[in-house]
PDB file of N, CA and C in Angstrom:
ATOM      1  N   UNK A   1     -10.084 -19.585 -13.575  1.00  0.00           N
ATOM      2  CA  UNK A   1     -10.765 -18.562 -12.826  1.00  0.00           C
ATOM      3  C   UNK A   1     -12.284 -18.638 -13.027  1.00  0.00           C
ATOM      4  N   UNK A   2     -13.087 -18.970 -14.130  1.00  0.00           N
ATOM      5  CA  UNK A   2     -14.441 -19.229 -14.433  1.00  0.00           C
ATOM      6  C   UNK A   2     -14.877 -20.249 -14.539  1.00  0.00           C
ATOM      7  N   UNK A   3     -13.971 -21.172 -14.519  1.00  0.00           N
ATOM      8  CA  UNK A   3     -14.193 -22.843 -14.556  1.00  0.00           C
ATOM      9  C   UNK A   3     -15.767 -22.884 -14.156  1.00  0.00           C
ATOM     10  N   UNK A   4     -16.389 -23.517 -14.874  1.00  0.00           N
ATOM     11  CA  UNK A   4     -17.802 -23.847 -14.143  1.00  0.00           C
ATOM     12  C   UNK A   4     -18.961 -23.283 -14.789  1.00  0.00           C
ATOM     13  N   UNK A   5     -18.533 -21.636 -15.393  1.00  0.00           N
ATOM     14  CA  UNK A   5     -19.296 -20.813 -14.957  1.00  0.00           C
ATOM     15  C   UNK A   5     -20.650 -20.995 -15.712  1.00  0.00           C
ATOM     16  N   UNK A   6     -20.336 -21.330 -17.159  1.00  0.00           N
ATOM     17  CA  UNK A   6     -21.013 -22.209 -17.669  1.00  0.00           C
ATOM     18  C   UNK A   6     -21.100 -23.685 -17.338  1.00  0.00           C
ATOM     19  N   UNK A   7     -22.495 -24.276 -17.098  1.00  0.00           N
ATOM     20  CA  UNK A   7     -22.194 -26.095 -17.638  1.00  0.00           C
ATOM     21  C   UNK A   7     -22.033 -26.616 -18.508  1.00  0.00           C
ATOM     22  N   UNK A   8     -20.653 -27.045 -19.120  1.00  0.00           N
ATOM     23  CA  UNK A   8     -20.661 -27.357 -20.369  1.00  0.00           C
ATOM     24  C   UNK A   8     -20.599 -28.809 -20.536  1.00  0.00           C
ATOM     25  N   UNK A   9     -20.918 -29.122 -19.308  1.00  0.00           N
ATOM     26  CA  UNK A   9     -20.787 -30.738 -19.462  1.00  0.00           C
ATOM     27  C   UNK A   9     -21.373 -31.511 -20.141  1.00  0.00           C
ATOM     28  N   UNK A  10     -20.909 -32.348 -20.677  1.00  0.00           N
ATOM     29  CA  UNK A  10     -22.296 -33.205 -21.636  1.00  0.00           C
ATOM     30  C   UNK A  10     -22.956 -32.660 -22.551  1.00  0.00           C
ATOM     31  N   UNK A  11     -22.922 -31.696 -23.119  1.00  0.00           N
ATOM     32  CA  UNK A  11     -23.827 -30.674 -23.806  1.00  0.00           C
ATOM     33  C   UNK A  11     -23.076 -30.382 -25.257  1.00  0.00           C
ATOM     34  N   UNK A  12     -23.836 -30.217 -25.824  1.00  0.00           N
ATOM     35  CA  UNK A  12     -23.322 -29.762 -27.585  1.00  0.00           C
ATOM     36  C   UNK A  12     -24.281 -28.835 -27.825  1.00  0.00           C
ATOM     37  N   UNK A  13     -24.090 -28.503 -29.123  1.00  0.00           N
ATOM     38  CA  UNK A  13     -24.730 -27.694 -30.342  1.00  0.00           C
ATOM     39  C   UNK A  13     -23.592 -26.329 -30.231  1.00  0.00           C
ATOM     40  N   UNK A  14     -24.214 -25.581 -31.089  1.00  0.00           N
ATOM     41  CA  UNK A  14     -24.201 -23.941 -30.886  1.00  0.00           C
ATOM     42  C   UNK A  14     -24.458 -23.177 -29.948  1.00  0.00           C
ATOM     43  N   UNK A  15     -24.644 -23.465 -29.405  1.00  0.00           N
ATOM     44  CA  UNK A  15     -25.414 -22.497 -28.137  1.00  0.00           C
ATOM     45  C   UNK A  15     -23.947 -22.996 -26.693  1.00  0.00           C
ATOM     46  N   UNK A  16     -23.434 -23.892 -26.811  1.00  0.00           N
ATOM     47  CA  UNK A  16     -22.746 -24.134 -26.203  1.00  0.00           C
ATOM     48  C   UNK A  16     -21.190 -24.137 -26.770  1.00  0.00           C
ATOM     49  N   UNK A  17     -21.056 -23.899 -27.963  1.00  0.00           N
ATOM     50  CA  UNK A  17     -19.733 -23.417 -28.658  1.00  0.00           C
ATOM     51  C   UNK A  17     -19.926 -21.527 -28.173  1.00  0.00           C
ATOM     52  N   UNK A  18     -21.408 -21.215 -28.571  1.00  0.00           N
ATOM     53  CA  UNK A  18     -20.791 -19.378 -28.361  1.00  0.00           C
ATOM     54  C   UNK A  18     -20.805 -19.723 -26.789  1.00  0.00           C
ATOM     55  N   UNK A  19     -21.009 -20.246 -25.925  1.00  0.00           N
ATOM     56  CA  UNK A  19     -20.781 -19.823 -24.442  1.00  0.00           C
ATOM     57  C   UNK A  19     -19.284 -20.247 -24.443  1.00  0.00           C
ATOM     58  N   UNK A  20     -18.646 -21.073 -25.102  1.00  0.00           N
ATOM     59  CA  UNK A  20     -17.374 -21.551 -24.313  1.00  0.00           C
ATOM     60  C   UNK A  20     -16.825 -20.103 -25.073  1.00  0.00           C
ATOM     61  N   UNK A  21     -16.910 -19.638 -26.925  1.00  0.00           N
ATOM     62  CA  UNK A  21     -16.028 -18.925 -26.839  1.00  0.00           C
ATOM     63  C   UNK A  21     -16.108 -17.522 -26.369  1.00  0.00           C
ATOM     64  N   UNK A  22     -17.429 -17.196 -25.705  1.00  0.00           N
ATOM     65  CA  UNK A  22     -17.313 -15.641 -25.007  1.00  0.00           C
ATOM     66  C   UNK A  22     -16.460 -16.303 -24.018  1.00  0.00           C
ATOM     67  N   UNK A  23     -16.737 -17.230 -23.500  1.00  0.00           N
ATOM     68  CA  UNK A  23     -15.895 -17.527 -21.554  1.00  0.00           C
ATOM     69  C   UNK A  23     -14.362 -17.551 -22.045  1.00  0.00           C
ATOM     70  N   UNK A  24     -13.772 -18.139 -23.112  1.00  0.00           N
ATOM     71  CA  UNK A  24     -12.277 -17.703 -23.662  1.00  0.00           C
ATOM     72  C   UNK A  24     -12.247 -16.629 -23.676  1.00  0.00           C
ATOM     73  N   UNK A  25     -12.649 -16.014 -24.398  1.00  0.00           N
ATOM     74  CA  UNK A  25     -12.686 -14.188 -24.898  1.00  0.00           C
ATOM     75  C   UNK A  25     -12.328 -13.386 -23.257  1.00  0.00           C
ATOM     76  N   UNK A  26     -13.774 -13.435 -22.874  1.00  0.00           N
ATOM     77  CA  UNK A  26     -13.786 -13.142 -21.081  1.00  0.00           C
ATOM     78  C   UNK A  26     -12.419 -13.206 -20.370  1.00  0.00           C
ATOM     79  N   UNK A  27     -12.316 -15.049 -20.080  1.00  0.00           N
ATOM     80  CA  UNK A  27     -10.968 -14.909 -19.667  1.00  0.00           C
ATOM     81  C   UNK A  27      -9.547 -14.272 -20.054  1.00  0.00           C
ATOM     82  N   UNK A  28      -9.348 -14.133 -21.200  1.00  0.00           N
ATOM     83  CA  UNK A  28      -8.123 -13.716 -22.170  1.00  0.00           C
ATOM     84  C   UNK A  28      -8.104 -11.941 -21.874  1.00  0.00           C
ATOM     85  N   UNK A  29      -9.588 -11.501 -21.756  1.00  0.00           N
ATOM     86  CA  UNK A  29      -9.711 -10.410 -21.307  1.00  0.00           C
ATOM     87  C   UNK A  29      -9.097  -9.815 -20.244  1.00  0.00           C
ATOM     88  N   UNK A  30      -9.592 -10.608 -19.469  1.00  0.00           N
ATOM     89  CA  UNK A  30      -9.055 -10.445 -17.417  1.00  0.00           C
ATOM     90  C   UNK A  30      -8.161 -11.083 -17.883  1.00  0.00           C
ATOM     91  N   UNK A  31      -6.981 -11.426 -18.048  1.00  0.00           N
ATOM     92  CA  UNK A  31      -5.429 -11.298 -18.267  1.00  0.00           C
ATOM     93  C   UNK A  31      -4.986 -10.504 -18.539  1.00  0.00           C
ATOM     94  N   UNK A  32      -5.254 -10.233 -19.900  1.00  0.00           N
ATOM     95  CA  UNK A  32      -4.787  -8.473 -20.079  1.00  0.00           C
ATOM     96  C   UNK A  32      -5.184  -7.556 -19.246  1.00  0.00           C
ATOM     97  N   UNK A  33      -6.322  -7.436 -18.462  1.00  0.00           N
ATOM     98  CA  UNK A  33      -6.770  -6.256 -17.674  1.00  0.00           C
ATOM     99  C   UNK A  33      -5.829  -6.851 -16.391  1.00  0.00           C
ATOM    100  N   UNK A  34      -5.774  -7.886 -15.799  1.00  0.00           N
ATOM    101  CA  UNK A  34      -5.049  -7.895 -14.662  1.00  0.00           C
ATOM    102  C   UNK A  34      -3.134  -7.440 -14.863  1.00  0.00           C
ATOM    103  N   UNK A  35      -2.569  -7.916 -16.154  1.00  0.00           N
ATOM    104  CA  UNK A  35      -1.497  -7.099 -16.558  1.00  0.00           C
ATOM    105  C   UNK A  35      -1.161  -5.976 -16.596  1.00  0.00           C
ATOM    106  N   UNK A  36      -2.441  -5.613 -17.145  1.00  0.00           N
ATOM    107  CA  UNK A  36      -2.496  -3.866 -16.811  1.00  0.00           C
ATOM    108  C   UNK A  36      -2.683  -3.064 -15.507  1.00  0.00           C
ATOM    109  N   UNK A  37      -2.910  -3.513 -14.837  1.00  0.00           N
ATOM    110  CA  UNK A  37      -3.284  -2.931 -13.329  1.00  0.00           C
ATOM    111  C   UNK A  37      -1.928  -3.500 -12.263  1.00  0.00           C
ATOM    112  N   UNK A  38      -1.679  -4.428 -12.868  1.00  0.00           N
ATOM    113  CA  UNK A  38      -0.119  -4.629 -11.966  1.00  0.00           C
ATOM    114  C   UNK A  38       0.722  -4.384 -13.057  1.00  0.00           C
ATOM    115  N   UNK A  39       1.214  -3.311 -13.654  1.00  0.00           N
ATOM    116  CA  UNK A  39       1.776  -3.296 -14.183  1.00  0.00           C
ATOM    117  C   UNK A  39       2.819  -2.126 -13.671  1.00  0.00           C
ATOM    118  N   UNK A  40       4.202  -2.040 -13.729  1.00  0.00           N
ATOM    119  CA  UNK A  40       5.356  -1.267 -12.995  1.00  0.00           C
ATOM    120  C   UNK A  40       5.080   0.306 -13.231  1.00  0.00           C
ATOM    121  N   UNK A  41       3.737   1.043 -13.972  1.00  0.00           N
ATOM    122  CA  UNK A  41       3.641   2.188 -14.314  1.00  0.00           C
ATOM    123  C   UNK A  41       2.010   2.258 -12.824  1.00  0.00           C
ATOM    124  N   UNK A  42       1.454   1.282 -12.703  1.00  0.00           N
ATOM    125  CA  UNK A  42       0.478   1.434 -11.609  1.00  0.00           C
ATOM    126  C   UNK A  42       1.005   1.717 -10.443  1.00  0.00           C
ATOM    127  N   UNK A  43       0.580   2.943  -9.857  1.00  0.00           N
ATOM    128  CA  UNK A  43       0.662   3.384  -8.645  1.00  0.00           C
ATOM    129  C   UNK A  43      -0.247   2.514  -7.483  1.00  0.00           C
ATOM    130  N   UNK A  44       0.185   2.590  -6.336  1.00  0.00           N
ATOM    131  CA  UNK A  44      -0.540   1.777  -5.273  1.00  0.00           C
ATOM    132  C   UNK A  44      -1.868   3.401  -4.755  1.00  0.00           C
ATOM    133  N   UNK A  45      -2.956   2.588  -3.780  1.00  0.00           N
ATOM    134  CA  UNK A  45      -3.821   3.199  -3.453  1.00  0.00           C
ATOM    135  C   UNK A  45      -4.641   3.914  -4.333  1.00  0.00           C
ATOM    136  N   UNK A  46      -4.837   5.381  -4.590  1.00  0.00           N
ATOM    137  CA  UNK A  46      -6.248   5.612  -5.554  1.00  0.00           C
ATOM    138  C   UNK A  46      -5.843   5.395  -6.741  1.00  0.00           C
ATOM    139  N   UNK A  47      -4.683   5.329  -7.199  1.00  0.00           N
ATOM    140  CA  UNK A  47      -4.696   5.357  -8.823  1.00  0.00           C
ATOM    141  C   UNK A  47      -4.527   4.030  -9.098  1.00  0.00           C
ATOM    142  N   UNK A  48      -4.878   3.099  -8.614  1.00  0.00           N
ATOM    143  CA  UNK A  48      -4.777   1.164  -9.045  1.00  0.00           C
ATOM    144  C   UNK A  48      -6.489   1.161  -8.888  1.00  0.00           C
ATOM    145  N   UNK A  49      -7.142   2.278  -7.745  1.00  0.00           N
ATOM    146  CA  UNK A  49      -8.818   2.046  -7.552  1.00  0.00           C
ATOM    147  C   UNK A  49      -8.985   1.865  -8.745  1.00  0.00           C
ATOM    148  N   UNK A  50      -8.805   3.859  -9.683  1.00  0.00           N
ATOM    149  CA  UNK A  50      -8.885   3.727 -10.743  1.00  0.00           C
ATOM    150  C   UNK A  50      -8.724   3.443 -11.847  1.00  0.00           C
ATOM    151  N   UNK A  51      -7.493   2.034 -11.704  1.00  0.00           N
ATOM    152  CA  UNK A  51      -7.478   1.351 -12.778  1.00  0.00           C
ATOM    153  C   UNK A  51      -8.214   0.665 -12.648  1.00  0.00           C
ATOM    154  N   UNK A  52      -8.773  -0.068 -11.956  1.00  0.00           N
ATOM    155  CA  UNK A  52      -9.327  -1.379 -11.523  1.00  0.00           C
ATOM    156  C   UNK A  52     -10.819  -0.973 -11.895  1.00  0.00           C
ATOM    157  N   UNK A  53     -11.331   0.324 -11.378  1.00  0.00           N
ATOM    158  CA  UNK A  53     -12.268   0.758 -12.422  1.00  0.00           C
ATOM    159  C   UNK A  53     -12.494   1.200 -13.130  1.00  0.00           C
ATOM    160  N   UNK A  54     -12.086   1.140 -13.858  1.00  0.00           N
ATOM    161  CA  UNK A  54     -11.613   1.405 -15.648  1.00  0.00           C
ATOM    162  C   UNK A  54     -11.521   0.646 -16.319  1.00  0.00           C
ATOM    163  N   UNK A  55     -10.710  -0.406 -15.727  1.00  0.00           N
ATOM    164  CA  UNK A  55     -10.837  -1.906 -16.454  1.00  0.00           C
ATOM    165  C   UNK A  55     -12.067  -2.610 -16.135  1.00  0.00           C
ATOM    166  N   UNK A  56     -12.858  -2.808 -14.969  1.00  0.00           N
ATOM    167  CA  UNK A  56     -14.277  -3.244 -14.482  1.00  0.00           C
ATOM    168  C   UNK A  56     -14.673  -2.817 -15.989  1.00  0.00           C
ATOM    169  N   UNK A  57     -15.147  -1.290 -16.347  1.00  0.00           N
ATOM    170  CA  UNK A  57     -15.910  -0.909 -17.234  1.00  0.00           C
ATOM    171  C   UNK A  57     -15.413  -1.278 -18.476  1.00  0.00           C
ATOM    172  N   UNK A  58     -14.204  -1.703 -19.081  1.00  0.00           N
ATOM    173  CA  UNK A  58     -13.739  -2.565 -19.943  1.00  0.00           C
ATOM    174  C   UNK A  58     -13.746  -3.509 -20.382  1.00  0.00           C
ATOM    175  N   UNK A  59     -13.740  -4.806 -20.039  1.00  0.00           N
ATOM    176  CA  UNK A  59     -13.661  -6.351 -19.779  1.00  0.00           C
ATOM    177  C   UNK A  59     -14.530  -6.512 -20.847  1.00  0.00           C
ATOM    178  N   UNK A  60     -15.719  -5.971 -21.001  1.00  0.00           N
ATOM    179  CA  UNK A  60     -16.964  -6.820 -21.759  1.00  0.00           C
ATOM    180  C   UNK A  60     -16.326  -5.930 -23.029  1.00  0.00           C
ATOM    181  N   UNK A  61     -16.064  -4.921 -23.510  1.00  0.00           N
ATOM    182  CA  UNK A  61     -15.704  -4.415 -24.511  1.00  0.00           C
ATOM    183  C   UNK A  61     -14.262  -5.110 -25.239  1.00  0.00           C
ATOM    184  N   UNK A  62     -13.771  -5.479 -24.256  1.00  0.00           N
ATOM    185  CA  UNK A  62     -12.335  -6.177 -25.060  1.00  0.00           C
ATOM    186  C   UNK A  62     -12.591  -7.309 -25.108  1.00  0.00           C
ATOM    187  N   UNK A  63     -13.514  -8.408 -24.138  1.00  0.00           N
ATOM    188  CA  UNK A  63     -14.024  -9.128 -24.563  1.00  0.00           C
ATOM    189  C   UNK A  63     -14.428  -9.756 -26.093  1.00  0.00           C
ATOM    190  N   UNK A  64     -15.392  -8.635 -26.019  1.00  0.00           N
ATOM    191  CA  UNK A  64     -16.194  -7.820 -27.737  1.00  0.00           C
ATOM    192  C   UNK A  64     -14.859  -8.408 -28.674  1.00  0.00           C
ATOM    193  N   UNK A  65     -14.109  -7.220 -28.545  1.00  0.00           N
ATOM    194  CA  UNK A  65     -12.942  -7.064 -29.262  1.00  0.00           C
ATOM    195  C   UNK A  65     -11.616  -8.553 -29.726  1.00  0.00           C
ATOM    196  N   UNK A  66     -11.252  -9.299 -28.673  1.00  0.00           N
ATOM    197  CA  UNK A  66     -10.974 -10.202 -28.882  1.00  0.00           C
ATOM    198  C   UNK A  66     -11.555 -11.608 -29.423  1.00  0.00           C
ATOM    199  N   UNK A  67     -12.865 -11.833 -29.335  1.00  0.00           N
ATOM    200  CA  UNK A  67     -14.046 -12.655 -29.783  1.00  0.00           C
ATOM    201  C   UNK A  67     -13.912 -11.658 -31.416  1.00  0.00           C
ATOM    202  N   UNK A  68     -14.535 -10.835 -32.039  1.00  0.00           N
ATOM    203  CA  UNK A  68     -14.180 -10.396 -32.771  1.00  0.00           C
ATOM    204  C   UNK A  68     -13.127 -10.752 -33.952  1.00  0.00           C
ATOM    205  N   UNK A  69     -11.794 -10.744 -33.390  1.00  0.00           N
ATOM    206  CA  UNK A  69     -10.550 -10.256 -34.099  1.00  0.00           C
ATOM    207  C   UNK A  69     -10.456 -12.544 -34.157  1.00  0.00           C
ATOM    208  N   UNK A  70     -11.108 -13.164 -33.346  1.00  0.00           N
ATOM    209  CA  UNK A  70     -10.610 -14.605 -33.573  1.00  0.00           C
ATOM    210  C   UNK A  70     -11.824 -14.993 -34.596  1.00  0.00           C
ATOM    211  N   UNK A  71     -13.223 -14.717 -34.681  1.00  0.00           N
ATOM    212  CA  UNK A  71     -14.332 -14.978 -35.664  1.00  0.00           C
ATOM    213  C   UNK A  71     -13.634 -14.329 -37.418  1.00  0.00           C
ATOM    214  N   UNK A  72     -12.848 -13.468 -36.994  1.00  0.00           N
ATOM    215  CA  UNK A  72     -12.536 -12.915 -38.564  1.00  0.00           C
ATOM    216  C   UNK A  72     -11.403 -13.491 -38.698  1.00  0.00           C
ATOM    217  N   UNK A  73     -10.037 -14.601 -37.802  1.00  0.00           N
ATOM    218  CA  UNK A  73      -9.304 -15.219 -38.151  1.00  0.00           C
ATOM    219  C   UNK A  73     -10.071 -16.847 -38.875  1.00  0.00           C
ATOM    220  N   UNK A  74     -11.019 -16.904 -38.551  1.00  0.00           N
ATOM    221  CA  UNK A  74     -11.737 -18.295 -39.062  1.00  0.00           C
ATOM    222  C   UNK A  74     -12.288 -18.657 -40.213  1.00  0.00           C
TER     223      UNK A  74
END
């Protein structure tokens, strides 16, 4: 889904390890948030809006959170 979003082509150091692992984090994020919004308790029409924005305002925080919880597995 972000393929690209960074160029990581050809490129090293640090600066290009923290971009790949926020863009993991990111993605792993929007999985869980897209699970959650299709999930068999989501209603169709306004109450999926407001999941969908709820999770919008989420993503970078669980992001946070999953980046996090893998730096303290290391």
């Amino acid at each position: 889904m972000l393929e690209g979003y960074f160029d990581l082509d050809g490129t090293t150091g640090p600066d290009v390890s923290e971009n790949r692992k926020r863009l993991l984090a990111v993605q792993a994020a929007l999985e869980i948030s897209k699970a959650s919004v299709s999930a068999s308790t989501a209603n169709s029409g306004i109450r999926s809006q407001m999941d969908l924005r709820n999770v919008a305002q989420e993503v970078a925080s669980l992001a946070d959170a999953i980046q996090d919880a893998l730096e303290g597995a290391e």
